[in-house]
PDB file of N, CA and C in Angstrom:
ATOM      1  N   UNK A   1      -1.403   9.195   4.726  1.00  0.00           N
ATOM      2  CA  UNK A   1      -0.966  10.559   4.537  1.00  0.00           C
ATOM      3  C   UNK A   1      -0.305  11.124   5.789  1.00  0.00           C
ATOM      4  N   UNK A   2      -0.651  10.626   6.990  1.00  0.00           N
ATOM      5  CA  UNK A   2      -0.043  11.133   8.114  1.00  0.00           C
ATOM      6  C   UNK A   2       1.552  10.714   7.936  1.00  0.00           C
ATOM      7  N   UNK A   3       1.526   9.631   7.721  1.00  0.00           N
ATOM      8  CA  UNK A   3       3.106   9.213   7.727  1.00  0.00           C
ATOM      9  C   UNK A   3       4.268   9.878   6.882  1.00  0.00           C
ATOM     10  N   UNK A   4       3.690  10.242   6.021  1.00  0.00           N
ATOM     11  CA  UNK A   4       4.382  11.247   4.644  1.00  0.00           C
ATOM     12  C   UNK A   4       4.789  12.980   5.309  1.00  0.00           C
ATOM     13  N   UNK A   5       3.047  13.268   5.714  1.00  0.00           N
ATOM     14  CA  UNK A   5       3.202  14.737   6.363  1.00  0.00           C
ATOM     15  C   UNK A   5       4.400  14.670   7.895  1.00  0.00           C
ATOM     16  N   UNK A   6       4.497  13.668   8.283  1.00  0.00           N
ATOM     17  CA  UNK A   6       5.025  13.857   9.564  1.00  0.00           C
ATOM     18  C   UNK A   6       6.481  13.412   9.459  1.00  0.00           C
ATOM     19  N   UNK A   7       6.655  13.087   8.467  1.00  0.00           N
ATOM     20  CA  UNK A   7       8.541  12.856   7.704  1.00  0.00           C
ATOM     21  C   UNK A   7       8.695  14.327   7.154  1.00  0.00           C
ATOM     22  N   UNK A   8       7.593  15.005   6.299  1.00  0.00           N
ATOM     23  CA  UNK A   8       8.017  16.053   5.944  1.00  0.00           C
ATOM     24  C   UNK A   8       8.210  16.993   6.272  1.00  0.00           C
ATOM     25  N   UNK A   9       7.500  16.963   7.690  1.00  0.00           N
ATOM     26  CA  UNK A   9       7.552  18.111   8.877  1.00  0.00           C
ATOM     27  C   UNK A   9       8.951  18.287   8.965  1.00  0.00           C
ATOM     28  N   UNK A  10      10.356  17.288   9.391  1.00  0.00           N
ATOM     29  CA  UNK A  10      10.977  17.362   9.542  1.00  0.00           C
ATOM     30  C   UNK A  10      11.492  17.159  10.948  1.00  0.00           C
ATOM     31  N   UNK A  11      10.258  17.416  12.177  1.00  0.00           N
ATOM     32  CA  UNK A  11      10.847  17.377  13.410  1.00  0.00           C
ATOM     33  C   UNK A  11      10.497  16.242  13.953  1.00  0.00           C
ATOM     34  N   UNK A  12      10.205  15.148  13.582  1.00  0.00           N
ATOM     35  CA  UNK A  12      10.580  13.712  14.307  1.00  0.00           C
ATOM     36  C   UNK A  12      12.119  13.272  14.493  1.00  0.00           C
ATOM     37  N   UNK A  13      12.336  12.749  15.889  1.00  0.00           N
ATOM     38  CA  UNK A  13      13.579  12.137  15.973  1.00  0.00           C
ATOM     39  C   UNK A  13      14.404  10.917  14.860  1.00  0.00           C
ATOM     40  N   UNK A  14      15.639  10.727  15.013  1.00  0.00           N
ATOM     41  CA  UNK A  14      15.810   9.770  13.913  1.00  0.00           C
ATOM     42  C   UNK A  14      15.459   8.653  14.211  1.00  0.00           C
ATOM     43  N   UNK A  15      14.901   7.929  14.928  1.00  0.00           N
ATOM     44  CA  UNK A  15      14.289   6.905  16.165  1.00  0.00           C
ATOM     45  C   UNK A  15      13.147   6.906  15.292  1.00  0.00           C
ATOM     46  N   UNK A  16      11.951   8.031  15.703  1.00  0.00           N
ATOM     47  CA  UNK A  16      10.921   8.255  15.252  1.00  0.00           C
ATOM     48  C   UNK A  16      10.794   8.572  13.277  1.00  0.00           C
ATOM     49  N   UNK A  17      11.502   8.745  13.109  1.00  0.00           N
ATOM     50  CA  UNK A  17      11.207   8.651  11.390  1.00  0.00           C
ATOM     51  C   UNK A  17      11.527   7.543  10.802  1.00  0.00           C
ATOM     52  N   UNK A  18      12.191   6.155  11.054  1.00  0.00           N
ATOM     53  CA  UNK A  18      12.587   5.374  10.829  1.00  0.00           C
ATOM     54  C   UNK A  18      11.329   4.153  11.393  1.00  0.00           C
ATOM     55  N   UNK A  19      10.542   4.401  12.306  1.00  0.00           N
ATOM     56  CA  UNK A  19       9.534   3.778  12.705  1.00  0.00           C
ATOM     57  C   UNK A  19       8.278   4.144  11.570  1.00  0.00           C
ATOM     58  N   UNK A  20       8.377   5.632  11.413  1.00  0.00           N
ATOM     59  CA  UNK A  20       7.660   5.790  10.162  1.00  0.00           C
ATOM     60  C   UNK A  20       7.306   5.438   8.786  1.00  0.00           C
ATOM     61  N   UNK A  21       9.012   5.538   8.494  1.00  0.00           N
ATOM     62  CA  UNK A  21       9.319   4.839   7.255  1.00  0.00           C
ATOM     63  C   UNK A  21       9.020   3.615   7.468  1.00  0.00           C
ATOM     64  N   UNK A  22       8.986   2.677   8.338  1.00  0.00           N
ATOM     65  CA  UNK A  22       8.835   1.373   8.426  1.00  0.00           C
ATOM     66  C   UNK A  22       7.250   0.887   8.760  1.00  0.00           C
ATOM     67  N   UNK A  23       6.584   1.834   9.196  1.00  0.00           N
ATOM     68  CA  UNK A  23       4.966   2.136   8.814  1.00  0.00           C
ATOM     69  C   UNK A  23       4.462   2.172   7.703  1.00  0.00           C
ATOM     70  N   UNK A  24       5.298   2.939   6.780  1.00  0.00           N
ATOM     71  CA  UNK A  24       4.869   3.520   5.175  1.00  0.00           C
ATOM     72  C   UNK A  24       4.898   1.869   4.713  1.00  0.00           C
ATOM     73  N   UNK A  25       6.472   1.725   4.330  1.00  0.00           N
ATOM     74  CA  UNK A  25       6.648   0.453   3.760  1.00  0.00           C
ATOM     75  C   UNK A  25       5.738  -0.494   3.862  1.00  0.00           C
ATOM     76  N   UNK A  26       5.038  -1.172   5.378  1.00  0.00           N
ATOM     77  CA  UNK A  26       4.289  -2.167   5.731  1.00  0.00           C
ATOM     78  C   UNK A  26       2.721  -1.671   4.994  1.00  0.00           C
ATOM     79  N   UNK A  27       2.205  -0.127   5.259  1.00  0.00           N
ATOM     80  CA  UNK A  27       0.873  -0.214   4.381  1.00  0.00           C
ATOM     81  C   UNK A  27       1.173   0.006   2.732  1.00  0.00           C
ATOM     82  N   UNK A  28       2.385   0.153   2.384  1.00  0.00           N
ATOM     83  CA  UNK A  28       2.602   0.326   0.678  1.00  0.00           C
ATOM     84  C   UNK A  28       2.517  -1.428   0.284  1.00  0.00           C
ATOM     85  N   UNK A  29       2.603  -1.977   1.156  1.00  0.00           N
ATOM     86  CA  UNK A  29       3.088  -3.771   0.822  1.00  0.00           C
ATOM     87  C   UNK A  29       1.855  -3.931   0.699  1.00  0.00           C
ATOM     88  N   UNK A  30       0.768  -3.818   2.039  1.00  0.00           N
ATOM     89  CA  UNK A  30      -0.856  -3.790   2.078  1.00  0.00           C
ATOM     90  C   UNK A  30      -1.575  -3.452   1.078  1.00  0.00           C
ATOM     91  N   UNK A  31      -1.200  -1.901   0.515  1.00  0.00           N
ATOM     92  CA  UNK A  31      -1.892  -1.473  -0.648  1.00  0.00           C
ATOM     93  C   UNK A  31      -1.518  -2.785  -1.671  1.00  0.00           C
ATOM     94  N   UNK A  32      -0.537  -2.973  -2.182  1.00  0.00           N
ATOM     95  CA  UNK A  32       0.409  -3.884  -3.395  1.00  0.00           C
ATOM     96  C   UNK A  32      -0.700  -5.048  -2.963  1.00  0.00           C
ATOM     97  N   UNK A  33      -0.589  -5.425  -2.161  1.00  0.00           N
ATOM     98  CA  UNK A  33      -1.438  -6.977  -1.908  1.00  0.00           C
ATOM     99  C   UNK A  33      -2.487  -7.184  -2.101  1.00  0.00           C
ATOM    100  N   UNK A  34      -3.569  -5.707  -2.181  1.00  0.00           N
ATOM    101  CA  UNK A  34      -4.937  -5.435  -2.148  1.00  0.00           C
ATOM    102  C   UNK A  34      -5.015  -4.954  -3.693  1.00  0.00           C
ATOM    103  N   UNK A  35      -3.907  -4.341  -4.577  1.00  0.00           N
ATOM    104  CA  UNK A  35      -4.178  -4.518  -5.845  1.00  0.00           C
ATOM    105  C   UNK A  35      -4.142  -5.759  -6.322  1.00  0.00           C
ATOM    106  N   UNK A  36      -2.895  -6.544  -6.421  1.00  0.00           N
ATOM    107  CA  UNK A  36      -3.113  -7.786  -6.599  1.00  0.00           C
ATOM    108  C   UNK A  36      -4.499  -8.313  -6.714  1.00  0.00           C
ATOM    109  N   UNK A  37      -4.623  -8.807  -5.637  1.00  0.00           N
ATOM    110  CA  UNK A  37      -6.008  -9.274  -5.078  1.00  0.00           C
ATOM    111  C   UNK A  37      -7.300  -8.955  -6.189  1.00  0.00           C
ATOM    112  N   UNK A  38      -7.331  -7.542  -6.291  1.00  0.00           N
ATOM    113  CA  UNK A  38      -8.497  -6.952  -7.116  1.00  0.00           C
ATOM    114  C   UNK A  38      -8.258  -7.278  -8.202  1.00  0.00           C
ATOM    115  N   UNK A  39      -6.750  -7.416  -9.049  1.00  0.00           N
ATOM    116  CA  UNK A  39      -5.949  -7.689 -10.533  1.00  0.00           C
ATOM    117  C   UNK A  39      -7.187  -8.934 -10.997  1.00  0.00           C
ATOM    118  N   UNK A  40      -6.603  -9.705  -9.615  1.00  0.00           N
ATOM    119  CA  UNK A  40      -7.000 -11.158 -10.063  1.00  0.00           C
ATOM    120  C   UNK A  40      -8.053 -11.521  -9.731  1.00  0.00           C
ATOM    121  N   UNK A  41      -9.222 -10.853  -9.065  1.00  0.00           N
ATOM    122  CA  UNK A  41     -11.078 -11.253  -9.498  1.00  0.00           C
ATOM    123  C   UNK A  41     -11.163 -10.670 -10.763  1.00  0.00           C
ATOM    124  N   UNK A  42     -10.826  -9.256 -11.089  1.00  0.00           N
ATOM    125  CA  UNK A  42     -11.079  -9.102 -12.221  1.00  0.00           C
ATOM    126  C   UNK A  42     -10.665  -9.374 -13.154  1.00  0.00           C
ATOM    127  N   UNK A  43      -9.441 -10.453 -13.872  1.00  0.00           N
ATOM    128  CA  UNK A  43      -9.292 -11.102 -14.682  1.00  0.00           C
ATOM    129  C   UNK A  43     -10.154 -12.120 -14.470  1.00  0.00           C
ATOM    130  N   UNK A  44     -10.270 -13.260 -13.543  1.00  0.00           N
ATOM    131  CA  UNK A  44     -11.087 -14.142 -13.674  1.00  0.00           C
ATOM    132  C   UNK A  44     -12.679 -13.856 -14.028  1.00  0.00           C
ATOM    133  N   UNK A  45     -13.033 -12.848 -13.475  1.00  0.00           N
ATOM    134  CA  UNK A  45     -14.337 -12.650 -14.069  1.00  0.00           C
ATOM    135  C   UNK A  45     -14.670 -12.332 -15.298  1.00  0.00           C
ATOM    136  N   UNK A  46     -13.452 -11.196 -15.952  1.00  0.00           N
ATOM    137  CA  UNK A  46     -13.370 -11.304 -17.320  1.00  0.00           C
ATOM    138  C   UNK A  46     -13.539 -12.367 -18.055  1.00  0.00           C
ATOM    139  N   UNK A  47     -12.765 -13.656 -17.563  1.00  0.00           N
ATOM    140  CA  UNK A  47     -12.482 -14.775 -18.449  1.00  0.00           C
ATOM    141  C   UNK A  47     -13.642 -15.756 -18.315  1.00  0.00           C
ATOM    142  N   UNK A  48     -14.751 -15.848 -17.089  1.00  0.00           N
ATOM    143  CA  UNK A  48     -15.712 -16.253 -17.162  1.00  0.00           C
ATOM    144  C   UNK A  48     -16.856 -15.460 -17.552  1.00  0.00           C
ATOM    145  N   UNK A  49     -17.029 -14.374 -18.269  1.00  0.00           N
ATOM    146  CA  UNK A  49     -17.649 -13.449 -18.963  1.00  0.00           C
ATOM    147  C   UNK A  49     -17.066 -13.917 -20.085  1.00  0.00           C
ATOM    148  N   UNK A  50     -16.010 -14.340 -20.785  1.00  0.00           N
ATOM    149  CA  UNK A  50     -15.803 -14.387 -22.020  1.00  0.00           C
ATOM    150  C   UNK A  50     -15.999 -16.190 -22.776  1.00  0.00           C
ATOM    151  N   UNK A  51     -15.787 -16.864 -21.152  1.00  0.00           N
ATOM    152  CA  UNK A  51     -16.532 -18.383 -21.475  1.00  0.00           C
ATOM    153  C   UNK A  51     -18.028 -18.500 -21.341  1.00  0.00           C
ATOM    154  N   UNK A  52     -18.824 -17.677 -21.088  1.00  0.00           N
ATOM    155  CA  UNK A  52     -20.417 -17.638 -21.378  1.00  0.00           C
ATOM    156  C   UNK A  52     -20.724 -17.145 -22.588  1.00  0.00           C
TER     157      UNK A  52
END
C-alpha cells in the first residue's frame, strides 16, 4: 500500500516513481506466485480427498 499511496501523492521524482512502479510490479509477480502456489496444494488435496 505504501507504493500505491506514494505514486498517488504525486510528489516523487520521475527517477523515484519509476523505482516504485518497479517495486509494485516485483511484489504483484510475488503475490501471482504465492497464489499459484496455494491454487495448487489445494487442488491436490482436493484430489487426494476425492481418491480416499
Amino acid at each position: 500500500m505504501q507504493v500505491v499511496a506514494r505514486l498517488e501523492q504525486g510528489a516523487a521524482t520521475l527517477e523515484e516513481s519509476l523505482g516504485l512502479w518497479e517495486r509494485g510490479e516485483a511484489l504483484a509477480r510475488r503475490c501471482e506466485e504465492w497464489l499459484v502456489g496455494a491454487k495448487a496444494r489445494l487442488d491436490a488435496a482436493r484430489a487426494a480427498a476425492e481418491e480416499s
